[in-house]
C-alpha atoms as a PDB file:
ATOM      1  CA  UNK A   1     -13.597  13.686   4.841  1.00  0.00           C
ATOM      2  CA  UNK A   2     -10.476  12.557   6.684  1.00  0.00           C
ATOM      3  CA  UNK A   3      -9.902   9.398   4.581  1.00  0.00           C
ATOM      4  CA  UNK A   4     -10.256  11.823   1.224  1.00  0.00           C
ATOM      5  CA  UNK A   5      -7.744  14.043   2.263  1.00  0.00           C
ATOM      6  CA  UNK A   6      -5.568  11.027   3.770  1.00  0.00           C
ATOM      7  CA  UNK A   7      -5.558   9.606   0.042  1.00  0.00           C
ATOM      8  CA  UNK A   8      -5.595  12.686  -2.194  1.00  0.00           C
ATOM      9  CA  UNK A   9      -3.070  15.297  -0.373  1.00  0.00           C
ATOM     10  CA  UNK A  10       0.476  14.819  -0.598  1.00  0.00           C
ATOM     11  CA  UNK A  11       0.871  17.849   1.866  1.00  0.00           C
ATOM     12  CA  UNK A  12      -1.622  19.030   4.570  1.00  0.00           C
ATOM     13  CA  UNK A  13      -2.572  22.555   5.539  1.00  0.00           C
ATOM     14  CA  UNK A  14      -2.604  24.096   8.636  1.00  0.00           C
ATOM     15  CA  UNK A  15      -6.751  23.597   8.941  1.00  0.00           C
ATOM     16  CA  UNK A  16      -6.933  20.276   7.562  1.00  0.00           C
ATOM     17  CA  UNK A  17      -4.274  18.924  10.374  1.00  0.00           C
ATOM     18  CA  UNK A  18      -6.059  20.766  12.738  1.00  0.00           C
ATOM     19  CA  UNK A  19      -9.237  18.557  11.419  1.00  0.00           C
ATOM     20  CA  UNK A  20      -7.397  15.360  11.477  1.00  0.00           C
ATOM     21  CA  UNK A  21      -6.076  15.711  14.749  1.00  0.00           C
ATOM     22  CA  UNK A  22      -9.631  16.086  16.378  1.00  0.00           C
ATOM     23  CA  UNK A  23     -10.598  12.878  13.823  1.00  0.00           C
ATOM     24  CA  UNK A  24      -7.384  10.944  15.628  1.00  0.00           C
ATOM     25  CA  UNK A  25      -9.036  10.942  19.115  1.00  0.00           C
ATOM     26  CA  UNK A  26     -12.243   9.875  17.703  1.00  0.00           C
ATOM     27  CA  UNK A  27     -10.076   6.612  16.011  1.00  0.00           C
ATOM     28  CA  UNK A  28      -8.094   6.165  19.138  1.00  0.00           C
ATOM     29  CA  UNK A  29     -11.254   5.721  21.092  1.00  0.00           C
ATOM     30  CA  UNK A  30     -12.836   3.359  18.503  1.00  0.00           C
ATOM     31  CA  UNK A  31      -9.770   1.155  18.676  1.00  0.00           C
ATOM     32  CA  UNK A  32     -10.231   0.360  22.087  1.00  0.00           C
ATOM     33  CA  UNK A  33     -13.692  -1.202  21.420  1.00  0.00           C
ATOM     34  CA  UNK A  34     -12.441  -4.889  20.810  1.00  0.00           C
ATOM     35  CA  UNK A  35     -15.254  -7.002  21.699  1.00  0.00           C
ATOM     36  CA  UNK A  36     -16.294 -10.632  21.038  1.00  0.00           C
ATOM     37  CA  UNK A  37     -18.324  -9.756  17.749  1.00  0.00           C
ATOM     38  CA  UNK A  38     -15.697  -9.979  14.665  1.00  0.00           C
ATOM     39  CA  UNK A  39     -17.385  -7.274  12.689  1.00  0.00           C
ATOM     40  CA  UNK A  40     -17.109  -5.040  15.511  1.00  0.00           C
ATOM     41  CA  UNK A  41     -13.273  -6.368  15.995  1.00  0.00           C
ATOM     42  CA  UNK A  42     -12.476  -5.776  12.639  1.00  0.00           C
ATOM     43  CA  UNK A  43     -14.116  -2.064  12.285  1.00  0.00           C
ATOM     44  CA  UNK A  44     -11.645  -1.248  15.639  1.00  0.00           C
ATOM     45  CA  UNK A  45      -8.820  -2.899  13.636  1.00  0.00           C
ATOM     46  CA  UNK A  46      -9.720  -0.273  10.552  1.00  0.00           C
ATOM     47  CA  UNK A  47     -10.117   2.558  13.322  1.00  0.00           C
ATOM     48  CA  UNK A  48      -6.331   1.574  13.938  1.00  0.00           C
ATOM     49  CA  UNK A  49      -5.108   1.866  10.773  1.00  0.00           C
ATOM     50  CA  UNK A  50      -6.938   5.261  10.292  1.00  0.00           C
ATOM     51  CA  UNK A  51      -4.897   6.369  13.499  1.00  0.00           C
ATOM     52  CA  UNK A  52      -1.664   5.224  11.365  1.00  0.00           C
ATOM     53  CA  UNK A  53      -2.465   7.082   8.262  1.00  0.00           C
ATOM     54  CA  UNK A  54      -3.250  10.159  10.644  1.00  0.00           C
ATOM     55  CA  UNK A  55       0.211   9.698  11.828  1.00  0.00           C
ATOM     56  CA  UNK A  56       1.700   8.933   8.713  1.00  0.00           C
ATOM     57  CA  UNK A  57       0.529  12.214   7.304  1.00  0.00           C
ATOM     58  CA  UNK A  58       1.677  14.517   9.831  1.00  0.00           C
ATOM     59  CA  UNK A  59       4.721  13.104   9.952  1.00  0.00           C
ATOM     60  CA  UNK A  60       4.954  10.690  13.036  1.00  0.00           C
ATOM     61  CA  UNK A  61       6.660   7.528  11.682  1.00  0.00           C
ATOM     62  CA  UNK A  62       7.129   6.205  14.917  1.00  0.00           C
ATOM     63  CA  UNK A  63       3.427   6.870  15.872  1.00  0.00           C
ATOM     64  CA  UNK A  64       2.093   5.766  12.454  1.00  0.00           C
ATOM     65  CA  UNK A  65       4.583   2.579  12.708  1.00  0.00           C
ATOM     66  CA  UNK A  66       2.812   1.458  16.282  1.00  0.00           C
ATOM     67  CA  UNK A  67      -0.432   2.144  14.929  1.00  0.00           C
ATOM     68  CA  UNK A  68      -0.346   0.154  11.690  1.00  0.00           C
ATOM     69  CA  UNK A  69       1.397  -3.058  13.360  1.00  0.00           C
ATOM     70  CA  UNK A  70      -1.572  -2.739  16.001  1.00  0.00           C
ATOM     71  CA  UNK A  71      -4.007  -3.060  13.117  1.00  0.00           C
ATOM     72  CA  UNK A  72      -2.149  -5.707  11.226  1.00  0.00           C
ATOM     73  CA  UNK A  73      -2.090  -7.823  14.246  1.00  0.00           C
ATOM     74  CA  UNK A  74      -5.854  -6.984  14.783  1.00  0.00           C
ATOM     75  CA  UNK A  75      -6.146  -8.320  11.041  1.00  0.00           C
ATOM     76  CA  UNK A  76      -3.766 -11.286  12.078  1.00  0.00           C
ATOM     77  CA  UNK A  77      -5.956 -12.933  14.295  1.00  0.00           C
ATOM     78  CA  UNK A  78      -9.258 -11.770  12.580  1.00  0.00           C
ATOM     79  CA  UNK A  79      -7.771 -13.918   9.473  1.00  0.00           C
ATOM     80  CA  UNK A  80      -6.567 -16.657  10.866  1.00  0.00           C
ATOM     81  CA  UNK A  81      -9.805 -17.332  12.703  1.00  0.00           C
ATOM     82  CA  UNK A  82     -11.731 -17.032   9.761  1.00  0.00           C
ATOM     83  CA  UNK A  83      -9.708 -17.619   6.828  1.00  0.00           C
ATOM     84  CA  UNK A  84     -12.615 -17.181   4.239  1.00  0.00           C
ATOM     85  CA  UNK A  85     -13.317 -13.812   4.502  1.00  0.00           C
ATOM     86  CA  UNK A  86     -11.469 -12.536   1.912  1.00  0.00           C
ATOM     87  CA  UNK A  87     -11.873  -8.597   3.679  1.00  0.00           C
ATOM     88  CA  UNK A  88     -10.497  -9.616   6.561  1.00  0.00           C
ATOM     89  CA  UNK A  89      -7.100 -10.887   4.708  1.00  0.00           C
ATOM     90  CA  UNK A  90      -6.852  -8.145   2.050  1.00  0.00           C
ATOM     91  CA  UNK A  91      -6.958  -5.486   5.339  1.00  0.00           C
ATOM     92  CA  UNK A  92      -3.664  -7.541   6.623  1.00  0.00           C
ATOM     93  CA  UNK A  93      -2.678  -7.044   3.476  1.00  0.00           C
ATOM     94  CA  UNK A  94      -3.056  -3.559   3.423  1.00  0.00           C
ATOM     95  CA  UNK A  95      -1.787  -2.419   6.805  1.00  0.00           C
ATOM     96  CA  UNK A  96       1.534  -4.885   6.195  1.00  0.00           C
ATOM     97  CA  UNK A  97       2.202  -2.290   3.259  1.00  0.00           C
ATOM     98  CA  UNK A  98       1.911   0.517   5.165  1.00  0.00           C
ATOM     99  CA  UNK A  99       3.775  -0.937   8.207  1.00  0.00           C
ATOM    100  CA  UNK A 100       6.712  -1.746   5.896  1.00  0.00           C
ATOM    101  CA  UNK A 101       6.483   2.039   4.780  1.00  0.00           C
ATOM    102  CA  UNK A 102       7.220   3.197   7.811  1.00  0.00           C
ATOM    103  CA  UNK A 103       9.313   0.984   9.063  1.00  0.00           C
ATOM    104  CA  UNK A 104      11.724   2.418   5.598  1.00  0.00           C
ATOM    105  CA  UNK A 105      11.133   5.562   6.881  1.00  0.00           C
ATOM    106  CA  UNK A 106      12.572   4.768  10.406  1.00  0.00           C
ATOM    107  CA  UNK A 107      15.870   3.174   8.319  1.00  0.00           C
ATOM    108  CA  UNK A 108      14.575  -0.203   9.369  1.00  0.00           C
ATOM    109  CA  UNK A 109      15.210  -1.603   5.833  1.00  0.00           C
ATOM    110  CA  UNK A 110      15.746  -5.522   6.794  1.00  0.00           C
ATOM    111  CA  UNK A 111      12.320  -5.442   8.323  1.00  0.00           C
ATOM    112  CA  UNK A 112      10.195  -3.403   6.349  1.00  0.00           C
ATOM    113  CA  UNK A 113      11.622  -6.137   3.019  1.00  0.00           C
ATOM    114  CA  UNK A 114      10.110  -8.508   4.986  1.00  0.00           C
ATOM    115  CA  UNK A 115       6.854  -6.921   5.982  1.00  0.00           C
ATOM    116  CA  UNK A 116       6.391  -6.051   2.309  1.00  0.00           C
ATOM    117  CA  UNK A 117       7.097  -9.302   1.341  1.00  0.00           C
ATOM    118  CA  UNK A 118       4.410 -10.629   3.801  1.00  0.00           C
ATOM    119  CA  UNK A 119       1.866  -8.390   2.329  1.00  0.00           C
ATOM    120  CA  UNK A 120       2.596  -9.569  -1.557  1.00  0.00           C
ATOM    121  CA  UNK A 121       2.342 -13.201  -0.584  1.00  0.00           C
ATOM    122  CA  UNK A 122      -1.211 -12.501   1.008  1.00  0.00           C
ATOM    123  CA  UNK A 123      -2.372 -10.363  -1.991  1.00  0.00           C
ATOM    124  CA  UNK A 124      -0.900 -13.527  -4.280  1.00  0.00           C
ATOM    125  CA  UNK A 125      -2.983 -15.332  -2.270  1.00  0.00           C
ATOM    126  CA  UNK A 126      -5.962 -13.312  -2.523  1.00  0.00           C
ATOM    127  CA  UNK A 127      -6.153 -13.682  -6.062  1.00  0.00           C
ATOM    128  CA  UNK A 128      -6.675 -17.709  -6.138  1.00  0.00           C
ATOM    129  CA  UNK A 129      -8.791 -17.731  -3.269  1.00  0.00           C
ATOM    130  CA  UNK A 130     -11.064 -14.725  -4.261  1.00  0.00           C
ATOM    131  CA  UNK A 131     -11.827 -15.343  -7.926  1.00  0.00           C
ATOM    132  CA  UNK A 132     -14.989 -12.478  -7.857  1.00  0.00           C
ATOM    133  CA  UNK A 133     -12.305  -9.932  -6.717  1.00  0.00           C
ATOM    134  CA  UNK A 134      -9.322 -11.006  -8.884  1.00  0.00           C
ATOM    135  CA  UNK A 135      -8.481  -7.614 -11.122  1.00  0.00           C
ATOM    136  CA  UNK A 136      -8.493  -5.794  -7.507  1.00  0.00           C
ATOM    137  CA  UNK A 137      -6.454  -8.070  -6.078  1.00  0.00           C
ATOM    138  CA  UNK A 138      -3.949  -8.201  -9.154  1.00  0.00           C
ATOM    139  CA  UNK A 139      -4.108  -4.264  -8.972  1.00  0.00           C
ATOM    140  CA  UNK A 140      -3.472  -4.366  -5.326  1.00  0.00           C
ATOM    141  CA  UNK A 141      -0.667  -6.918  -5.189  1.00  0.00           C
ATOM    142  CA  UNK A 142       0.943  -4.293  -8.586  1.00  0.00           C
ATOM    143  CA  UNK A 143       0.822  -2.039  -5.920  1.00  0.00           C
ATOM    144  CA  UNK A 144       2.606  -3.793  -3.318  1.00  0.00           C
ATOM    145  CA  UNK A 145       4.976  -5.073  -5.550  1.00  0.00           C
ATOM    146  CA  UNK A 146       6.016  -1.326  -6.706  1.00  0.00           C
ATOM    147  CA  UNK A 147       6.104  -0.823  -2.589  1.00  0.00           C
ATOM    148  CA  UNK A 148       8.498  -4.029  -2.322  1.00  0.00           C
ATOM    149  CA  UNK A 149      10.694  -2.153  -5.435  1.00  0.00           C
ATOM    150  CA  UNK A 150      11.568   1.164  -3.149  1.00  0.00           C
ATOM    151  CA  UNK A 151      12.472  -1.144  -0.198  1.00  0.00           C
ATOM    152  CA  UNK A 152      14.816  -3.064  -2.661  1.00  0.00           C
ATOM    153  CA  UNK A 153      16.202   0.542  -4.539  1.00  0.00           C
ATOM    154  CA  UNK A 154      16.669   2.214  -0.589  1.00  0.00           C
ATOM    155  CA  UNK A 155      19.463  -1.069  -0.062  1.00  0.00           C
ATOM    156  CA  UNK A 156      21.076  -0.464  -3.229  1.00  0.00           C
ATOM    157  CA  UNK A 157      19.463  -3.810  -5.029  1.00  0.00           C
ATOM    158  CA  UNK A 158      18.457  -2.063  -8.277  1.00  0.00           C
ATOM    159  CA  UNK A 159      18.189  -5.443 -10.398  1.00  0.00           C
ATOM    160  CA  UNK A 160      15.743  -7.037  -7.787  1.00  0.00           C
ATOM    161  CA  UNK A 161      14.001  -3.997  -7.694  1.00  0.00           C
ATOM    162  CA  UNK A 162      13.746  -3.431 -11.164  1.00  0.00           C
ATOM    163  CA  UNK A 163      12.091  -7.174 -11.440  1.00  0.00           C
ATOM    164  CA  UNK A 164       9.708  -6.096  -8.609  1.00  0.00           C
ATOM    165  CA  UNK A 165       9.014  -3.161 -11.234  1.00  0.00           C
ATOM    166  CA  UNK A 166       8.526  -5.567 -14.334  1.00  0.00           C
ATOM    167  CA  UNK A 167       6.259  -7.976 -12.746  1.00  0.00           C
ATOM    168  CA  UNK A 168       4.092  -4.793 -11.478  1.00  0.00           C
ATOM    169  CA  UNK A 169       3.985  -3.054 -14.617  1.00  0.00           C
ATOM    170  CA  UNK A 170       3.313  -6.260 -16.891  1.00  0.00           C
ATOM    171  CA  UNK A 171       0.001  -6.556 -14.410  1.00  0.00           C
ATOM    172  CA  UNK A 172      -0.850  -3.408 -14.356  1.00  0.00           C
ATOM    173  CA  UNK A 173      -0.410  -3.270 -18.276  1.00  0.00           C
ATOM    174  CA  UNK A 174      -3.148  -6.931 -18.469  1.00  0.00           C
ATOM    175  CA  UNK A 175      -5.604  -4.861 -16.271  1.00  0.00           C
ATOM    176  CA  UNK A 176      -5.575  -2.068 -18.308  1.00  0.00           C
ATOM    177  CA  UNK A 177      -6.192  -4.077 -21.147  1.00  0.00           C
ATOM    178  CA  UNK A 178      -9.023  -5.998 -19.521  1.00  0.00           C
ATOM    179  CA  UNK A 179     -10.630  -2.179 -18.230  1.00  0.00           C
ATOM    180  CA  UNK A 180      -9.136   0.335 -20.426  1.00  0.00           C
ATOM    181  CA  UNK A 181     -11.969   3.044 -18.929  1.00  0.00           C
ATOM    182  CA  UNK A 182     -11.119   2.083 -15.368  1.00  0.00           C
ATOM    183  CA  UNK A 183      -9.226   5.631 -14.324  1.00  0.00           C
ATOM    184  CA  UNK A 184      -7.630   4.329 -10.662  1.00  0.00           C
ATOM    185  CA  UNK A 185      -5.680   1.541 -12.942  1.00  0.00           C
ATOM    186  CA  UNK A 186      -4.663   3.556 -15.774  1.00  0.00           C
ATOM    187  CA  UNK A 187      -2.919   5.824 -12.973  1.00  0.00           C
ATOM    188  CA  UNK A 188      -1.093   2.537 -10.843  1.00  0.00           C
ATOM    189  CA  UNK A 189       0.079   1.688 -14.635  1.00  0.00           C
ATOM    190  CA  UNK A 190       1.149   5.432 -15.066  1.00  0.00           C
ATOM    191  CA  UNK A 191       2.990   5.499 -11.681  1.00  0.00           C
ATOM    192  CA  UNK A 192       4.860   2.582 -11.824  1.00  0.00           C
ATOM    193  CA  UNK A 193       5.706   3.623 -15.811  1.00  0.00           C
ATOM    194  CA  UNK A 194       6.839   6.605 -13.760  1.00  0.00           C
ATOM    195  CA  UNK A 195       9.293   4.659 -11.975  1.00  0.00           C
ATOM    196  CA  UNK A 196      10.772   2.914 -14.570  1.00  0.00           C
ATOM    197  CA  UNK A 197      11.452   6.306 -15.895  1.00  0.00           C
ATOM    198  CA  UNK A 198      12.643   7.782 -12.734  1.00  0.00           C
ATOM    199  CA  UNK A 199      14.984   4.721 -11.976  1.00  0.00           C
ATOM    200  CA  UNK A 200      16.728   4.681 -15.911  1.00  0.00           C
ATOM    201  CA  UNK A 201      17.261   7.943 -15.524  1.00  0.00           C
ATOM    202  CA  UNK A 202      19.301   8.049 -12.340  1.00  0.00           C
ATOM    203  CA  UNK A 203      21.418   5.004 -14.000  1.00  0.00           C
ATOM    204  CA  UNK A 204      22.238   6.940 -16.880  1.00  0.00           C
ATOM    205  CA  UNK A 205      20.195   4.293 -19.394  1.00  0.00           C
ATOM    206  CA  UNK A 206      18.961   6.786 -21.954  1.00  0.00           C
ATOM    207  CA  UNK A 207      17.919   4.830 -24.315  1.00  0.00           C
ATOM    208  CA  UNK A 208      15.554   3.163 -21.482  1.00  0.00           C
ATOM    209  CA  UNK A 209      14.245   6.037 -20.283  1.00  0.00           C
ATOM    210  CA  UNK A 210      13.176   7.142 -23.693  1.00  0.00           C
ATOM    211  CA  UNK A 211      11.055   4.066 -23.752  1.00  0.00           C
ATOM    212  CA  UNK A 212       9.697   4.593 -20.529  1.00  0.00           C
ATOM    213  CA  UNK A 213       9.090   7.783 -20.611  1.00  0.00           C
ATOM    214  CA  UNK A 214       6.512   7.046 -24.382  1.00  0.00           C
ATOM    215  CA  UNK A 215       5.040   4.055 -22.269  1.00  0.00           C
ATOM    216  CA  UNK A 216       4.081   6.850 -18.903  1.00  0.00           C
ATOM    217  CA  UNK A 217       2.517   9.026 -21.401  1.00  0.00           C
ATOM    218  CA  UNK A 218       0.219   6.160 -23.171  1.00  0.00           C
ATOM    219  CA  UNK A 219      -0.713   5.333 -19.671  1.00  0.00           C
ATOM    220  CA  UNK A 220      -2.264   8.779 -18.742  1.00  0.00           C
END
């Protein structure tokens, strides 16, 4: 129940943080539980990263921040010890991208480019040395890139984030070709459509925008 609610509300209600604070201590616990075993390692490094998203959604960037580098490093050292477990990797990859949005949160912009930047060169990775799980990764590192686009719009680089954009969209747009029924890529294709929009908007580009705004409405 927490992770549904951690991935489908954009705002919490009273009950619900009341519910996810009780689910926090359970995670905090788990995350202790290290161990030799690396399954049981890398379950504690996911109980981490729950504890982030916990404190990512009721608003404790600083708390969330801690508890997703925890995880990453968790992941770190889980990877580099076995480097052909794809899970282990795409979970680094994962908990980079949430580091980094925390860290833009905090105003730590330098750091969470480069933390981004970490996470889409592991998800580019992913993709030649996973072949089974290739239109996930490709949708995963289109998500990363669109994260890697914010950091680059919050310094005022709108061309580099605008290519960050492009690259996203034009694999978002090749996996949606390859799954048109697939729902969860049809809406990463309509979000980052969305931000084209958004972004040629704010810049005045009308003509743009137009065309952005017919290519988010195909995508729903």
């Amino acid at each position: 129940v927490a992770e549904q609610w951690l991935s489908q509300q954009p705002e919490l209600t009273p009950l619900q943080r009341k519910f996810l604070e009780k689910a926090l201590a359970f995670y905090q616990e788990f995350a202790l539980d290290g161990g030799a075993d690396p399954e049981v390692r890398f379950e504690a490094a996911q109980a981490s990263e729950r504890v982030g998203q916990i404190r990512a959604a009721t608003e404790q960037p600083k708390a969330a921040e801690a508890a997703f580098r925890e995880a990453a490093e968790a992941y770190q050292r889980l990877n580099g010890e076995f480097p052909d477990r794809p899970a282990y990797r795409s979970r680094l990859a994962a908990a980079l991208q949430s580091l980094a949005k925390e860290q833009q949160k905090l105003g730590k912009h330098a750091e969470a480019e480069s933390t981004i930047r970490r996470s889409v060169a592991l998800r580019e990775a992913l993709i030649v040395a996973d072949p089974d799980g290739r239109d996930r990764h490709r949708f995963e590192l289109a998500i990363g890139l669109q994260g890697l686009a914010r950091v680059l719009d919050s310094v005022k680089r709108p061309a580099d984030a605008e290519r960050a954009l492009r690259e996203a969209r034009d694999l978002l747009r090749g996996i949606v070709a390859a799954h048109p029924g697939d729902v969860t890529f049809r809406r990463g294709l309509a979000d980052v459509e969305g931000s084209f929009a958004s972004s040629w908007s704010s810049t005045a580009k009308h003509a743009r925008h137009a065309e952005a705004k017919a290519a988010y409405r195909r995508a729903l």
